[in-house]
PDB file of N, CA and C in Angstrom:
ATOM      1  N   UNK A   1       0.848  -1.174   0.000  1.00  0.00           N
ATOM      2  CA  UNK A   1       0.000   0.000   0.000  1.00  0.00           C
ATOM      3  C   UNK A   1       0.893   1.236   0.000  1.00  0.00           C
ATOM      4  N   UNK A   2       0.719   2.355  -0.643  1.00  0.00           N
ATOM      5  CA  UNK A   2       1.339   3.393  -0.675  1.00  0.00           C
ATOM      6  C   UNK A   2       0.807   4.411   0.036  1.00  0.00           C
ATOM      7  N   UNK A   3       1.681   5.224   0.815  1.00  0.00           N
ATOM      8  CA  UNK A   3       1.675   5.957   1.813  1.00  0.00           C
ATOM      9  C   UNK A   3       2.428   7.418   1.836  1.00  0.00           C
ATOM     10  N   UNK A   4       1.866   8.349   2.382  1.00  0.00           N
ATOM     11  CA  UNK A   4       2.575   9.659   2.424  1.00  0.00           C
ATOM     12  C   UNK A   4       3.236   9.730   3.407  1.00  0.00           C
ATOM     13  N   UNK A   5       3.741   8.684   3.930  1.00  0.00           N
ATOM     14  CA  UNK A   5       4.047   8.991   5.427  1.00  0.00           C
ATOM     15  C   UNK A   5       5.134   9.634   6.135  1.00  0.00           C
ATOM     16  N   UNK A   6       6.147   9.659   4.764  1.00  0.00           N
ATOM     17  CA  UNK A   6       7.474  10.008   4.769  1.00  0.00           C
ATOM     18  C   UNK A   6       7.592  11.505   4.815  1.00  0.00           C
ATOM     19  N   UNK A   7       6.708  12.062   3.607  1.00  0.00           N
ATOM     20  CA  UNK A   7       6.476  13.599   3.066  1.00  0.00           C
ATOM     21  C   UNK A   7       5.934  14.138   4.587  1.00  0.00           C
ATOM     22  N   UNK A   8       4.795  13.177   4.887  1.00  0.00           N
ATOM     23  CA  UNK A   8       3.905  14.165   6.395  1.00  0.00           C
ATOM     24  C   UNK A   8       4.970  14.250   7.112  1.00  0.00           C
ATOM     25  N   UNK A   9       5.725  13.254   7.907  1.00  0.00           N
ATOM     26  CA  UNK A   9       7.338  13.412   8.654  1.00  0.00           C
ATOM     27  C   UNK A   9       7.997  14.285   8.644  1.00  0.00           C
ATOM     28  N   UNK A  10       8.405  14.532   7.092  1.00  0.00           N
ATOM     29  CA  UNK A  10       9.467  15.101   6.728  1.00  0.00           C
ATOM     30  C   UNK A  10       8.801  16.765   6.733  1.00  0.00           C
ATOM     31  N   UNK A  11       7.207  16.765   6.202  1.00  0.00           N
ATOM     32  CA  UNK A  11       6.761  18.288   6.753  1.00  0.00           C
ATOM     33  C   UNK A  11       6.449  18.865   7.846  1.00  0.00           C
ATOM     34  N   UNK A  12       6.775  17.664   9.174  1.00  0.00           N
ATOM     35  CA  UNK A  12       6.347  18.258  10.354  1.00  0.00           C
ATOM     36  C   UNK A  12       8.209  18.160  11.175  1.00  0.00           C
ATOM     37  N   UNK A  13       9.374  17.881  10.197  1.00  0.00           N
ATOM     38  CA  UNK A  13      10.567  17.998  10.802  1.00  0.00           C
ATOM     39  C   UNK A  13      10.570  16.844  11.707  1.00  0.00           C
ATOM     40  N   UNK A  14       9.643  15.901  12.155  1.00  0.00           N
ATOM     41  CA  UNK A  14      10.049  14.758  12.452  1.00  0.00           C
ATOM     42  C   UNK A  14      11.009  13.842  12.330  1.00  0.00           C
ATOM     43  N   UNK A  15      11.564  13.141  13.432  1.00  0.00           N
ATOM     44  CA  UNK A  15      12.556  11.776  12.708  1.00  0.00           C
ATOM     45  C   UNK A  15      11.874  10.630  12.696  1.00  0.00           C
ATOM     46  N   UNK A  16      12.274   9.513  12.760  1.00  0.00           N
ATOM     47  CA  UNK A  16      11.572   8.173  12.345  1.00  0.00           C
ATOM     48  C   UNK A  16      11.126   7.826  13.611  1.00  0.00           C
ATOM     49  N   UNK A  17      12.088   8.240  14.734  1.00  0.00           N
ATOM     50  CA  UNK A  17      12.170   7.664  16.370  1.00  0.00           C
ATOM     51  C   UNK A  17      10.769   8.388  16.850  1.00  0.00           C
ATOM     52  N   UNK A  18      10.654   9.402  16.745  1.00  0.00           N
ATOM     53  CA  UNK A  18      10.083  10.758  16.802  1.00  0.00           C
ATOM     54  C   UNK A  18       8.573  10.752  16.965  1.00  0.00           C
ATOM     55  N   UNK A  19       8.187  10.370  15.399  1.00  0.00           N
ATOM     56  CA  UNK A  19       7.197   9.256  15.199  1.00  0.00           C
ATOM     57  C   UNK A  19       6.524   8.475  15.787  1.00  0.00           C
ATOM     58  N   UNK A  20       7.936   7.343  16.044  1.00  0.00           N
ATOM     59  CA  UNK A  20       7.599   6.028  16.861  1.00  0.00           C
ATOM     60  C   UNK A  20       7.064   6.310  18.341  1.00  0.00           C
ATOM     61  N   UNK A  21       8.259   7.336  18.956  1.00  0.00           N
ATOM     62  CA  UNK A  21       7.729   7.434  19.901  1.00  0.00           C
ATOM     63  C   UNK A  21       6.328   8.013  20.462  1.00  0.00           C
ATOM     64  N   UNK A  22       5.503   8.856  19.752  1.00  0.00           N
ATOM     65  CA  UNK A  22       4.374   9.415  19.413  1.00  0.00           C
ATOM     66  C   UNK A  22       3.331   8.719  19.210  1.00  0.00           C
ATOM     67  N   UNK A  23       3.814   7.586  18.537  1.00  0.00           N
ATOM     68  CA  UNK A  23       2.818   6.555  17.973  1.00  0.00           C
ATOM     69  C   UNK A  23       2.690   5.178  19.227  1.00  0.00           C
ATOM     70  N   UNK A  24       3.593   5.236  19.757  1.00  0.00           N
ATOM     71  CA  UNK A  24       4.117   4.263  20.988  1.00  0.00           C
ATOM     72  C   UNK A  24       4.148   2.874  19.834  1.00  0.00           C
ATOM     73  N   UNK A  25       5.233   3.032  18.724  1.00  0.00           N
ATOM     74  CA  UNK A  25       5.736   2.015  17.902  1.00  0.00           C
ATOM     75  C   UNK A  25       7.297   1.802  17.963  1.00  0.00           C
ATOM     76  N   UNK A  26       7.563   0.860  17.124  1.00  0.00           N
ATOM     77  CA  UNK A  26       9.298   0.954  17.018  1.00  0.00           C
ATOM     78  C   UNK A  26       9.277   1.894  15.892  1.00  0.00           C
ATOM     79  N   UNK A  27      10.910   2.235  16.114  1.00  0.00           N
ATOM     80  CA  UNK A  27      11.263   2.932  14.808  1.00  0.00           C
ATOM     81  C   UNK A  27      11.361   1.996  13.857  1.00  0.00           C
ATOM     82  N   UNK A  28      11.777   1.164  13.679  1.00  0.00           N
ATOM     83  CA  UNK A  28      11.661  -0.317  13.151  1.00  0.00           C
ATOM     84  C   UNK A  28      10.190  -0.403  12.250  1.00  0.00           C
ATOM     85  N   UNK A  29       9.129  -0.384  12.875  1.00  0.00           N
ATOM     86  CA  UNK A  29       7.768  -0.187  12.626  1.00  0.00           C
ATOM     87  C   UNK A  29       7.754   0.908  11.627  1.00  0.00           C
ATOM     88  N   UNK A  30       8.085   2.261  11.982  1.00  0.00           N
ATOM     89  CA  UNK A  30       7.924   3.734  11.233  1.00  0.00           C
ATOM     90  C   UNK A  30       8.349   3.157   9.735  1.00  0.00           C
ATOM     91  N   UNK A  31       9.974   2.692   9.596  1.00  0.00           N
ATOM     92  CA  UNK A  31      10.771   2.458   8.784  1.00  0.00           C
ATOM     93  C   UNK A  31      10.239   1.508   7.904  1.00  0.00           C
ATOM     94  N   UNK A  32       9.308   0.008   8.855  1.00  0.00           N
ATOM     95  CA  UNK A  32       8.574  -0.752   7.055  1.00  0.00           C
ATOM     96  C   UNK A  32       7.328   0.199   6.918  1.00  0.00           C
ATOM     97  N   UNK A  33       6.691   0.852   7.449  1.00  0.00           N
ATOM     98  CA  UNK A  33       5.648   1.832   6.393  1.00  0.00           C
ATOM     99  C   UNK A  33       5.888   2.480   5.632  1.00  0.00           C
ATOM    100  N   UNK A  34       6.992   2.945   6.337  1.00  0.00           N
ATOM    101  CA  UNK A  34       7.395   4.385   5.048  1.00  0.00           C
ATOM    102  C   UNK A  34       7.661   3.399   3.941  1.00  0.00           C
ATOM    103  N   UNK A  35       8.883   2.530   3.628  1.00  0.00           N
ATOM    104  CA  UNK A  35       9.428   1.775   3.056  1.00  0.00           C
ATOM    105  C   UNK A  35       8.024   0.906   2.148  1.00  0.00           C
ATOM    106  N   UNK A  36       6.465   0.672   2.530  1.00  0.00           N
ATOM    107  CA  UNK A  36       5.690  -0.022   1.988  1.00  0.00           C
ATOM    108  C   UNK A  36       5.363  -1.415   2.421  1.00  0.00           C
ATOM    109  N   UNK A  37       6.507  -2.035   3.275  1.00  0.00           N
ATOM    110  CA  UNK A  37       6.898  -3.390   3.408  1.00  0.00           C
ATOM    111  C   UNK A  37       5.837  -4.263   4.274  1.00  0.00           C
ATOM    112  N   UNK A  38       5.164  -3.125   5.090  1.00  0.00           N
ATOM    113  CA  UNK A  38       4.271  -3.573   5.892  1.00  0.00           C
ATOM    114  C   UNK A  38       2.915  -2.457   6.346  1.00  0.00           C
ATOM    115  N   UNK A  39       1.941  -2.768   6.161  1.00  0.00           N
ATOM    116  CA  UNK A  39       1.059  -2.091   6.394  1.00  0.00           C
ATOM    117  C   UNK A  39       0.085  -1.811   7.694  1.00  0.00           C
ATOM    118  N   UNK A  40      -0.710  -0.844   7.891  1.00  0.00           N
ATOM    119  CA  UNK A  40      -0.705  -0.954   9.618  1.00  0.00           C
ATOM    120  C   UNK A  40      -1.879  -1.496   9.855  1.00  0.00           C
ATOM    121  N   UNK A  41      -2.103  -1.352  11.248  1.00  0.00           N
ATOM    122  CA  UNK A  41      -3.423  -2.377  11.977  1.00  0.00           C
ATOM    123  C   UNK A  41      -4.129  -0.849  11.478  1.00  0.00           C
ATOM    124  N   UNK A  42      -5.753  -1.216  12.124  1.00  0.00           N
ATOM    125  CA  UNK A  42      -6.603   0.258  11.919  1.00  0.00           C
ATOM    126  C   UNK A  42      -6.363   1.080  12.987  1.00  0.00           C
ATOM    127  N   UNK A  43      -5.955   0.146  14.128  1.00  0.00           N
ATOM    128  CA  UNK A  43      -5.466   1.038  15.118  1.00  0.00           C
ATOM    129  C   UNK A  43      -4.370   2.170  14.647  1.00  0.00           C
ATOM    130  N   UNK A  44      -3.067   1.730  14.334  1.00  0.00           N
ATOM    131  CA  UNK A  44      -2.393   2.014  14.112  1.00  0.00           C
ATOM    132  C   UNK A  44      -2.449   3.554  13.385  1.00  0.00           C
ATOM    133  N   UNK A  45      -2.711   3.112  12.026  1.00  0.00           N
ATOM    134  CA  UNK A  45      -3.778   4.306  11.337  1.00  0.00           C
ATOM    135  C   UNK A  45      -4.353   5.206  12.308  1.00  0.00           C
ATOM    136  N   UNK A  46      -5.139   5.109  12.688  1.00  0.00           N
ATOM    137  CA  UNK A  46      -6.125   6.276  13.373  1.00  0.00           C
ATOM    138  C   UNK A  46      -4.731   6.963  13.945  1.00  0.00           C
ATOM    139  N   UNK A  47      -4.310   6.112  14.664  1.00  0.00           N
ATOM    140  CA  UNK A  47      -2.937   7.091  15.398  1.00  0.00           C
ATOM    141  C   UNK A  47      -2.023   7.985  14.718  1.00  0.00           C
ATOM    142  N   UNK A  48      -1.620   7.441  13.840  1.00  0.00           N
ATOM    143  CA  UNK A  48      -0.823   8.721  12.718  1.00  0.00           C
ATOM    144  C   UNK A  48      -1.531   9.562  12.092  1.00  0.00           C
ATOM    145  N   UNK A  49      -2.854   9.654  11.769  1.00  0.00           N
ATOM    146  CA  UNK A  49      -3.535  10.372  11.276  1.00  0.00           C
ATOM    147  C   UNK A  49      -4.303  11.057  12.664  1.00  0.00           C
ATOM    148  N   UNK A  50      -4.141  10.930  13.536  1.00  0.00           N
ATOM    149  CA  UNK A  50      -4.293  11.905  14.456  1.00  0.00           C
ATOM    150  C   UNK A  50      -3.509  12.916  14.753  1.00  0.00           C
ATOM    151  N   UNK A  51      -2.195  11.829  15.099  1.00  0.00           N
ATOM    152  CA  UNK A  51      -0.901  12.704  14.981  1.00  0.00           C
ATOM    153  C   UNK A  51      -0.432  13.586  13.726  1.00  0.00           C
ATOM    154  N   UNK A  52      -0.915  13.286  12.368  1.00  0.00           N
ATOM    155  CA  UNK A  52      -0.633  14.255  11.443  1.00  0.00           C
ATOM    156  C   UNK A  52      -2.268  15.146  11.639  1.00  0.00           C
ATOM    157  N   UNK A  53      -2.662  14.942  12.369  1.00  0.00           N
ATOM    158  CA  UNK A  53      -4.204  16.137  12.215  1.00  0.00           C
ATOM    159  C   UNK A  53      -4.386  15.932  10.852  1.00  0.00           C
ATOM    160  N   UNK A  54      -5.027  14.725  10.192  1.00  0.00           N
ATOM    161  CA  UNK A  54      -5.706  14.671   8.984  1.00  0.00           C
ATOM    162  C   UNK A  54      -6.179  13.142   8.695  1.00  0.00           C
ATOM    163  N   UNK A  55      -6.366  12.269   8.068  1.00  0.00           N
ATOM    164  CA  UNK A  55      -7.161  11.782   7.531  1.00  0.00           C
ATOM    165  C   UNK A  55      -6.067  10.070   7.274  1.00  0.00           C
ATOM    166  N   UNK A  56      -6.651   9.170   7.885  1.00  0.00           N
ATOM    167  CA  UNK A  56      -6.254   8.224   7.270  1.00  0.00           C
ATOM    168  C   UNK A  56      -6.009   7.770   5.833  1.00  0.00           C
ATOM    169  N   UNK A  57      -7.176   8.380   4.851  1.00  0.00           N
ATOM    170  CA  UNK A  57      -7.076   8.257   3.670  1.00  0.00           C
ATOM    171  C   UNK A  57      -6.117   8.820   2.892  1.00  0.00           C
ATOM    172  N   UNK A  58      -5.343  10.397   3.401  1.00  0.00           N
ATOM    173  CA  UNK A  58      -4.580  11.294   3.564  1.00  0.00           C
ATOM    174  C   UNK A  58      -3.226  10.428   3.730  1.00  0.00           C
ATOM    175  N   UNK A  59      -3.287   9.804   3.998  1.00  0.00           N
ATOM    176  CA  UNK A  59      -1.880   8.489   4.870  1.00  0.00           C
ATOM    177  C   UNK A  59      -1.689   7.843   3.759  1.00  0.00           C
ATOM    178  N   UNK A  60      -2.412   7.346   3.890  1.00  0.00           N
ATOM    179  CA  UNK A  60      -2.888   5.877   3.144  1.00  0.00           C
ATOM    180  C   UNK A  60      -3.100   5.762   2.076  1.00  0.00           C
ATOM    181  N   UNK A  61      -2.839   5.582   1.175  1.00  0.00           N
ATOM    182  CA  UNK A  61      -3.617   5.698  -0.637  1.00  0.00           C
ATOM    183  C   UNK A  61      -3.623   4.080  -1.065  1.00  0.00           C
ATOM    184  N   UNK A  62      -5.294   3.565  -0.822  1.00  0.00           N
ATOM    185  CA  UNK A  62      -5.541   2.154  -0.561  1.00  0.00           C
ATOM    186  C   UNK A  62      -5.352   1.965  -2.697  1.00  0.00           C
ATOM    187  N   UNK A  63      -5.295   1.065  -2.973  1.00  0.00           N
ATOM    188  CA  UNK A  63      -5.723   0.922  -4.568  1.00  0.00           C
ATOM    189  C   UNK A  63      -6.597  -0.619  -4.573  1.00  0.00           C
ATOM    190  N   UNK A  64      -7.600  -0.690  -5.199  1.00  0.00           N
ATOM    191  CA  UNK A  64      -8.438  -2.493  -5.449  1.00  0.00           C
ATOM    192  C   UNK A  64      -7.711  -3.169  -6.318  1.00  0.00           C
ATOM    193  N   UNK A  65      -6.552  -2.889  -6.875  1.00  0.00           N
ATOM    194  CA  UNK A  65      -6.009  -3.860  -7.756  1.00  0.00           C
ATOM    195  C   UNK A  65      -4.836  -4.385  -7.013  1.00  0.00           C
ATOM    196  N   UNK A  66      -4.637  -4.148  -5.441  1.00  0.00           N
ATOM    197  CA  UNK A  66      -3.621  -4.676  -4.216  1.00  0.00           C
ATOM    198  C   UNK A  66      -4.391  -5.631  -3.468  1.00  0.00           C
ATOM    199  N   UNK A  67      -5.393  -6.157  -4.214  1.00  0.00           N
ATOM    200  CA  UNK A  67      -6.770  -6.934  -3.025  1.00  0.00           C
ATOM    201  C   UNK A  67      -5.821  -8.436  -3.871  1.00  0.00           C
TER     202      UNK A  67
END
């Protein structure tokens, strides 16, 4: 799944740890999203998109041809 997650980070001067710690994840964790490698719980989601004040969908850019 492809994700903005790097750009939102990188526009709020965040580091990866930064993040994690915010999110109460590993940096480890931060690093396969950004990267694509792994995608999050819904929990998860709601949490960064809280923390970026916007929109899971905003995060997230789901596509039906990844089903």
């Amino acid at each position: 799944m492809e994700n903005r997650l790097m750009h939102l980070r990188t526009l709020m001067g965040w580091t990866q740890q930064e993040v994690a710690d915010l999110a109460a994840v590993s940096r480890q964790t931060i690093i396969s999203l950004e990267s694509g490698r792994y995608n999050p719980s819904i929990l998860l989601a709601f949490k960064l998109a809280r923390l970026f004040e916007t929109t899971i969908e905003d995060i997230f850019i789901y596509s039906e041809e990844e089903e």
